[in-house]
N, C-alpha and C. Protein backbone atom coordinates (compact mmCIF):
# COMPACT_ATOMS: atom_id res chain seq x y z
N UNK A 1 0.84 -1.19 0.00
CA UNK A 1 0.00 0.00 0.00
C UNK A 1 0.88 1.25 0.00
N UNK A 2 0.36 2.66 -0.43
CA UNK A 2 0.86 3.54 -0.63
C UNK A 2 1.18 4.15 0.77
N UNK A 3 1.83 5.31 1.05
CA UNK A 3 1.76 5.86 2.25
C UNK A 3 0.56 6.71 2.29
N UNK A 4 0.37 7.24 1.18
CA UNK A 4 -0.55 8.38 1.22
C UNK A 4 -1.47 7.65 -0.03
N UNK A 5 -3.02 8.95 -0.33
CA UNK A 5 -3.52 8.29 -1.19
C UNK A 5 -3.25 8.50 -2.72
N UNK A 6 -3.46 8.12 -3.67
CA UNK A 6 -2.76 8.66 -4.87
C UNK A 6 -3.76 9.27 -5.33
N UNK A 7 -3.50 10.67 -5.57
CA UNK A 7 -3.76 11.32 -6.56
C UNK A 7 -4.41 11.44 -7.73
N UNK A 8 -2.98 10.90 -8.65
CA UNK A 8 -3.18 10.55 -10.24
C UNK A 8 -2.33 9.38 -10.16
N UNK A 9 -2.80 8.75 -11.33
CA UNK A 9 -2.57 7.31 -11.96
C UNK A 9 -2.52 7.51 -13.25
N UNK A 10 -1.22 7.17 -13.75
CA UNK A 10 -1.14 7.66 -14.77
C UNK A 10 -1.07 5.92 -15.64
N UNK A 11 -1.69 5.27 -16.71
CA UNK A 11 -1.84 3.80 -17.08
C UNK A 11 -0.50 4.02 -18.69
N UNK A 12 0.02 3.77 -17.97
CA UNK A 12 1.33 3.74 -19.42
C UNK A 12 1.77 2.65 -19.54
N UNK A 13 1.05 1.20 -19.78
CA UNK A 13 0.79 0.04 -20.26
C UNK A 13 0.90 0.51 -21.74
N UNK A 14 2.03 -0.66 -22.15
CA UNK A 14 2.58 -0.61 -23.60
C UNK A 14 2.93 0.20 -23.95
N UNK A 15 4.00 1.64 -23.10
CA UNK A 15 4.32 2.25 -23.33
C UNK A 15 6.00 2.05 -23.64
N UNK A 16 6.71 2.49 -24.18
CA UNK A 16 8.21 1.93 -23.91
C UNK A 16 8.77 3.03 -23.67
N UNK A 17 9.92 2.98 -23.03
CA UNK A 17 10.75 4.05 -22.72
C UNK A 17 11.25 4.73 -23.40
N UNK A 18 11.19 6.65 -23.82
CA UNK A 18 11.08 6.74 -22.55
C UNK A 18 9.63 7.63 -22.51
N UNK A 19 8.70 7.11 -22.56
CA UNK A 19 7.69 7.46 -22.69
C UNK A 19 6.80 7.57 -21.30
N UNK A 20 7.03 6.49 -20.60
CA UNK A 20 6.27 6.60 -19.35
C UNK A 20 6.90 7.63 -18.58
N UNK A 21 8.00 8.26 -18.86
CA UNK A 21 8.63 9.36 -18.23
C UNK A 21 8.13 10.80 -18.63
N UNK A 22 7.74 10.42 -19.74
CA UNK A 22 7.50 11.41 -20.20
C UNK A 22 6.06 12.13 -19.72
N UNK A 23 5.44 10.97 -19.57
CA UNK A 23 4.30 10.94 -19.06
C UNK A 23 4.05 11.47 -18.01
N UNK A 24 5.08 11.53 -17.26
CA UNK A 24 5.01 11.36 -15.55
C UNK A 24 5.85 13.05 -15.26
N UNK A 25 6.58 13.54 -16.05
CA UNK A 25 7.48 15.03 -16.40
C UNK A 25 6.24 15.86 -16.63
N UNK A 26 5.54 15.51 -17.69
CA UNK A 26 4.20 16.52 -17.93
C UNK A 26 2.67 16.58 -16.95
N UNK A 27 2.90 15.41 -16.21
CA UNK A 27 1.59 15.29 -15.47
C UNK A 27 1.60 15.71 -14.16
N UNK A 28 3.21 15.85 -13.25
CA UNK A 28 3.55 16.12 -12.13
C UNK A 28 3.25 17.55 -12.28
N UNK A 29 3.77 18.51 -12.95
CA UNK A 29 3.24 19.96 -12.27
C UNK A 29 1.44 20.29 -11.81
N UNK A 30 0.85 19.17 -12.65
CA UNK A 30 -0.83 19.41 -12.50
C UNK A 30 -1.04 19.32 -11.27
N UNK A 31 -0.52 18.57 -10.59
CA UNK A 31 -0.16 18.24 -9.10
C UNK A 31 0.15 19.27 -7.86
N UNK A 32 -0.71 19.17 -6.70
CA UNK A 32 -0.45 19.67 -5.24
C UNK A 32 1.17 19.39 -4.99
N UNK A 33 1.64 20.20 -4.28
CA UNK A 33 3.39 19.71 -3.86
C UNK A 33 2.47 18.88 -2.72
N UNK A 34 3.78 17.69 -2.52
CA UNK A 34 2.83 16.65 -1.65
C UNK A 34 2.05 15.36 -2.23
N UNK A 35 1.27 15.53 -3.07
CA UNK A 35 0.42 15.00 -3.51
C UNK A 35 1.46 13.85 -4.18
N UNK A 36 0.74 12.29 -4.71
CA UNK A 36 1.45 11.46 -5.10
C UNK A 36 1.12 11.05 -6.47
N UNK A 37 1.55 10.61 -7.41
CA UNK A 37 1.36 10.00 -8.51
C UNK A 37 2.25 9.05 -9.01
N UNK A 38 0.92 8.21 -9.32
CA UNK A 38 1.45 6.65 -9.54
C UNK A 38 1.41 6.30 -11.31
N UNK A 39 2.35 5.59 -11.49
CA UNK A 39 2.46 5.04 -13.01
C UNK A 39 2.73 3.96 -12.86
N UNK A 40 2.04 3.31 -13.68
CA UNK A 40 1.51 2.06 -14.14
C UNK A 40 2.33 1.43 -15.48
N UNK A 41 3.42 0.84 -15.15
CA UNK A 41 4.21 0.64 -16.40
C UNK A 41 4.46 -1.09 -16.21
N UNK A 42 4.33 -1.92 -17.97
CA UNK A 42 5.01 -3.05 -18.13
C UNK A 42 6.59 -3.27 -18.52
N UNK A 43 7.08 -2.00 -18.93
CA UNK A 43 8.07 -1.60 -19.27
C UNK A 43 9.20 -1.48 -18.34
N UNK A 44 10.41 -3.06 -18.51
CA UNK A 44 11.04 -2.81 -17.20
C UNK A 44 11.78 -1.72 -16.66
N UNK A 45 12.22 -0.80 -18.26
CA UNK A 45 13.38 0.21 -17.62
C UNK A 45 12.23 0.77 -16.53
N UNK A 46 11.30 1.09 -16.63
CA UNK A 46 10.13 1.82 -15.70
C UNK A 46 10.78 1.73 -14.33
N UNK A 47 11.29 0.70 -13.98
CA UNK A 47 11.55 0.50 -12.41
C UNK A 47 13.24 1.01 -12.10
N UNK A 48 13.99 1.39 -13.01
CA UNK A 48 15.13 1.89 -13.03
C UNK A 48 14.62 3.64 -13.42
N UNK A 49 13.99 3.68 -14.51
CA UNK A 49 13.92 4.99 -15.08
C UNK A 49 13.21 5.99 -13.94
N UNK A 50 11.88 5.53 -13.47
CA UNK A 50 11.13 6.61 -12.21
C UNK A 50 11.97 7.05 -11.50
N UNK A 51 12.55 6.15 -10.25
CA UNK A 51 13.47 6.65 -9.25
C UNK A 51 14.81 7.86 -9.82
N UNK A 52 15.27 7.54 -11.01
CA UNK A 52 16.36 8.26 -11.34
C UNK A 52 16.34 9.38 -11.92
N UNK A 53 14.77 9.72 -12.32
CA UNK A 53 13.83 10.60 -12.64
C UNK A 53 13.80 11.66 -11.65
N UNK A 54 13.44 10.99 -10.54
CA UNK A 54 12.85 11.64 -8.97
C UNK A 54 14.20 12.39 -8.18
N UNK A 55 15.48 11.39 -9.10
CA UNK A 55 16.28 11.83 -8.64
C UNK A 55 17.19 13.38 -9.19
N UNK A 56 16.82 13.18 -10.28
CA UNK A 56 17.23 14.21 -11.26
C UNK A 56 16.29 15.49 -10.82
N UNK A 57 15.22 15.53 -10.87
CA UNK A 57 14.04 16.27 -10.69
C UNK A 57 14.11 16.60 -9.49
N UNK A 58 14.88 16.61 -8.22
CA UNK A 58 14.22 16.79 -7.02
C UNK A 58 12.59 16.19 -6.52
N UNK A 59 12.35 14.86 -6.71
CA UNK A 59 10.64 14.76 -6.68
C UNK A 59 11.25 13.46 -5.41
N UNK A 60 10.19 12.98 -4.96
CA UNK A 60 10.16 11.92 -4.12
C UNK A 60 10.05 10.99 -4.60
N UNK A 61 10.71 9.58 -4.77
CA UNK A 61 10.76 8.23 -5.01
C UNK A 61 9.60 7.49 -4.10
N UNK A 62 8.84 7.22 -3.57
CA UNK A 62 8.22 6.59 -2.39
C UNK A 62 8.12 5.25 -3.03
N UNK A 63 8.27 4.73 -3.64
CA UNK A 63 8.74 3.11 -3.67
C UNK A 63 7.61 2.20 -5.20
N UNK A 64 7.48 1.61 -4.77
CA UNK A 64 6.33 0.58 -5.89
C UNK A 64 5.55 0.02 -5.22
N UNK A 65 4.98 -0.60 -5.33
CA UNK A 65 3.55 -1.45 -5.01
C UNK A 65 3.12 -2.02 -6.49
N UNK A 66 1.55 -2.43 -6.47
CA UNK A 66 1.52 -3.27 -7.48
C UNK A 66 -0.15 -2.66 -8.02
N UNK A 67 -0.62 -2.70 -9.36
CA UNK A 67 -1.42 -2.19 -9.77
C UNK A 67 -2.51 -3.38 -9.46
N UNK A 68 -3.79 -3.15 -9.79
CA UNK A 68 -4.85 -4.63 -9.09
C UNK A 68 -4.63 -5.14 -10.63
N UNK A 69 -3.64 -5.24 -11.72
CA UNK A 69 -4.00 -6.26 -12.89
C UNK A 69 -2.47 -7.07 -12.24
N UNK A 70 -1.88 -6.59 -11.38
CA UNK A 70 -1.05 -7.41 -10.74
C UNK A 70 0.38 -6.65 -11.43
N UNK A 71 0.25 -5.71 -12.26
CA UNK A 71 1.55 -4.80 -13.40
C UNK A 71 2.45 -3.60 -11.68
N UNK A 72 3.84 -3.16 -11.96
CA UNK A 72 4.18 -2.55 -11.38
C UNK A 72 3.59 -1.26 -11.43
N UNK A 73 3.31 -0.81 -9.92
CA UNK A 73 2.84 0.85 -9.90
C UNK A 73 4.61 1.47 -9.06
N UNK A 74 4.44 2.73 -9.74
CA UNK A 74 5.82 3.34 -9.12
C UNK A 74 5.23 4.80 -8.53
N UNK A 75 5.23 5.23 -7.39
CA UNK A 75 5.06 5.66 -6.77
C UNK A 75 6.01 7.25 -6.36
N UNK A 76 5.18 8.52 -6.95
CA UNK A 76 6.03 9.53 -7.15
C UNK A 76 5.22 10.60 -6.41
N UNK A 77 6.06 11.15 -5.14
CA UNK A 77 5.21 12.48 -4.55
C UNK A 77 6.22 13.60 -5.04
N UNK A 78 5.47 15.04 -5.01
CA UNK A 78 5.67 16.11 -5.51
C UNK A 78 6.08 16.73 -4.49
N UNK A 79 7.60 17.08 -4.54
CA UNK A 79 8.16 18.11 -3.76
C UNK A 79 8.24 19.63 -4.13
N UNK A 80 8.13 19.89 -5.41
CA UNK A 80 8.53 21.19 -5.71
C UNK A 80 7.51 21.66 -6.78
């Protein structure tokens, strides 16, 4: 489970890299600072690419969990 509740969910199923990033670069400013958003990727760089994203960006990493089709959710709160 998340720490907090999510937000936005962003479904970037069959997306390839680096697209779910891209996804996740344009959808975070719509966003409360604080607030979390989750992406939904089959795409393994997804689980390397978010965090290093969060890291580049100043944003929060808060970890993964799992979407209910059982696909990785990656888990991104808004610091800035």
């Amino acid at each position: 489970m998340s720490p907090a509740p999510v937000a936005l969910e962003l479904d970037c199923r069959g997306r390839l890299c680096p697209l779910p990033i891209i996804d996740l670069a344009r959808a975070l400013p719509g966003l409360e600072v604080g607030a979390v958003l989750a992406v939904v990727a089959d795409d393994a760089a997804a689980r390397v690419d978010v965090p290093a994203w969060c890291r580049m960006r100043d944003q929060e990493y808060v970890g993964e969990d799992t979407a209910d089709d059982g696909l990785p959710r990656y888990l991104v709160r808004r610091r800035t």
